[in-house]
Protein backbone atom coordinates (compact mmCIF):
# COMPACT_ATOMS: atom_id res chain seq x y z
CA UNK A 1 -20.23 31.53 -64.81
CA UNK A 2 -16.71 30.48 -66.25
CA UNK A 3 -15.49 27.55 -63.79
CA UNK A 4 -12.60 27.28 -66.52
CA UNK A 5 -8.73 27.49 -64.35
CA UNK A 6 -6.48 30.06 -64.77
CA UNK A 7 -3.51 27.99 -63.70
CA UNK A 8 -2.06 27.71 -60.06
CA UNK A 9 -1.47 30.86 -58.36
CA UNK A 10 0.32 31.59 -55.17
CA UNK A 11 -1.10 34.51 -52.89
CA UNK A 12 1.32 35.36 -49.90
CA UNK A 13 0.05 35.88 -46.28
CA UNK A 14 0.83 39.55 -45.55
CA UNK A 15 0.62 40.88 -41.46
CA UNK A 16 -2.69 39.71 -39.69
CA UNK A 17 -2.70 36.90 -41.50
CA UNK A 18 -4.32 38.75 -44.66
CA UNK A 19 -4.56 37.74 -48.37
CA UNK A 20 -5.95 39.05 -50.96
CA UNK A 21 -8.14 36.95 -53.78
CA UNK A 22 -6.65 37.38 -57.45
CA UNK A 23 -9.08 39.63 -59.51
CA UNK A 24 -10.21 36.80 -61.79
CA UNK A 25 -11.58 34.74 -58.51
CA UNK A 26 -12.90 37.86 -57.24
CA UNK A 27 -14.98 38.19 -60.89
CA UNK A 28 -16.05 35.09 -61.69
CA UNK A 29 -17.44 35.12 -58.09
CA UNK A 30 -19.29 38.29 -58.71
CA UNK A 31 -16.89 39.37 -54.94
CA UNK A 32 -16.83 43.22 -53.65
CA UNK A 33 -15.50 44.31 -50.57
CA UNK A 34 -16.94 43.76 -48.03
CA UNK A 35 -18.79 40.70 -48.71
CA UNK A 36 -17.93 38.20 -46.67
CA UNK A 37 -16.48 34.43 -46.89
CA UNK A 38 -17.04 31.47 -44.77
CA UNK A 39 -13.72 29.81 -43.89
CA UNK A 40 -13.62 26.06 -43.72
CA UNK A 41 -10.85 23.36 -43.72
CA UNK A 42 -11.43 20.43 -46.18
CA UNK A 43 -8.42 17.93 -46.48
CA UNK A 44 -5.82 20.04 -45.58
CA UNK A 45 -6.80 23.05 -47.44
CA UNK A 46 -8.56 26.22 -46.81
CA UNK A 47 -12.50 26.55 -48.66
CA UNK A 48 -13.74 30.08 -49.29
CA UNK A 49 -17.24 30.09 -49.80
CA UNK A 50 -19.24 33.55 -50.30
CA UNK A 51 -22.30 33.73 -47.78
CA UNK A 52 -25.22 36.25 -47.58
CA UNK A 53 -26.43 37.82 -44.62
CA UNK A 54 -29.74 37.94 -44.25
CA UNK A 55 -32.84 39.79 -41.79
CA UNK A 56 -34.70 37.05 -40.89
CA UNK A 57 -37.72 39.13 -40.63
CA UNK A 58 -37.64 40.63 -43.34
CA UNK A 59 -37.30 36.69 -45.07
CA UNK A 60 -40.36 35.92 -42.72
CA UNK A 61 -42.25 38.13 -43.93
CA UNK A 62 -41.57 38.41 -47.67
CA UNK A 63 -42.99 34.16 -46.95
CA UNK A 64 -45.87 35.35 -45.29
CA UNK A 65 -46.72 37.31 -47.93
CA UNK A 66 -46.06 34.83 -50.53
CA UNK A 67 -48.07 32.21 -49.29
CA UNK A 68 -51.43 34.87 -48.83
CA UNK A 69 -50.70 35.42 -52.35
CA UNK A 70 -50.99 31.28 -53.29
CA UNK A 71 -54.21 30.92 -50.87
CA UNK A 72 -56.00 34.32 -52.62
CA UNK A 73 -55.03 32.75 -55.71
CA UNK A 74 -52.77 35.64 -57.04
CA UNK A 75 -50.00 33.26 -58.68
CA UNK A 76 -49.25 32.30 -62.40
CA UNK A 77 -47.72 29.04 -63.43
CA UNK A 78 -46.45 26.34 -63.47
CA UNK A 79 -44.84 27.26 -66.64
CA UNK A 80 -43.69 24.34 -69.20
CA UNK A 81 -41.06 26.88 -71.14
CA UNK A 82 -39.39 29.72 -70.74
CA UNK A 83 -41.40 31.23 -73.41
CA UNK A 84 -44.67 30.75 -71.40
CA UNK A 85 -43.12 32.49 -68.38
CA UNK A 86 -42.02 35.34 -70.40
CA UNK A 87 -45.42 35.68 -71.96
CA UNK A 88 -47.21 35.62 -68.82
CA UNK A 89 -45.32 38.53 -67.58
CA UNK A 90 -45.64 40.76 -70.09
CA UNK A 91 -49.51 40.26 -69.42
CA UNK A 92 -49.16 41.30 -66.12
């Protein structure tokens, strides 16, 4: 991700209090509509930061199911390089 600046830019508050993002935040952010932002203040300014939504069920289980997995023994790993990792799946 580039975290390089592209310079100071205004954005104007248009009715219902509405802005929109400059393209190159909304790239380098990886942003589509709809996503959605949690609004902060921080020193007198406004912080943006993307959030994910998540079913908590779904989360629960995918654990539950990942930890059967480690106690049956169906793992791989630790890996010490990249390599190693790569290897291993490829003999999956």
């Amino acid at each position: 991700m580039n975290t390089g600046t592209h310079g100071v830019q205004l954005v104007t508050i248009k009715p219902k209090f509405q802005v929109t993002l400059p393209a190159h935040l909304r790239e380098q952010l990886r942003l589509e509509e709809g996503d959605l932002l949690e609004a902060t203040v921080l020193n007198k300014s406004i912080m943006l930061k993307p959030k994910a939504v998540v079913d908590r069920e779904h989360v629960e289980v995918a654990i539950a199911d990942g930890l059967r997995d480690y106690k049956e023994g169906r793992i791989k790993g630790p890996f010490k390089t990249m390599r190693e990792f790569t290897k291993s799946l490829k003999q999956a």
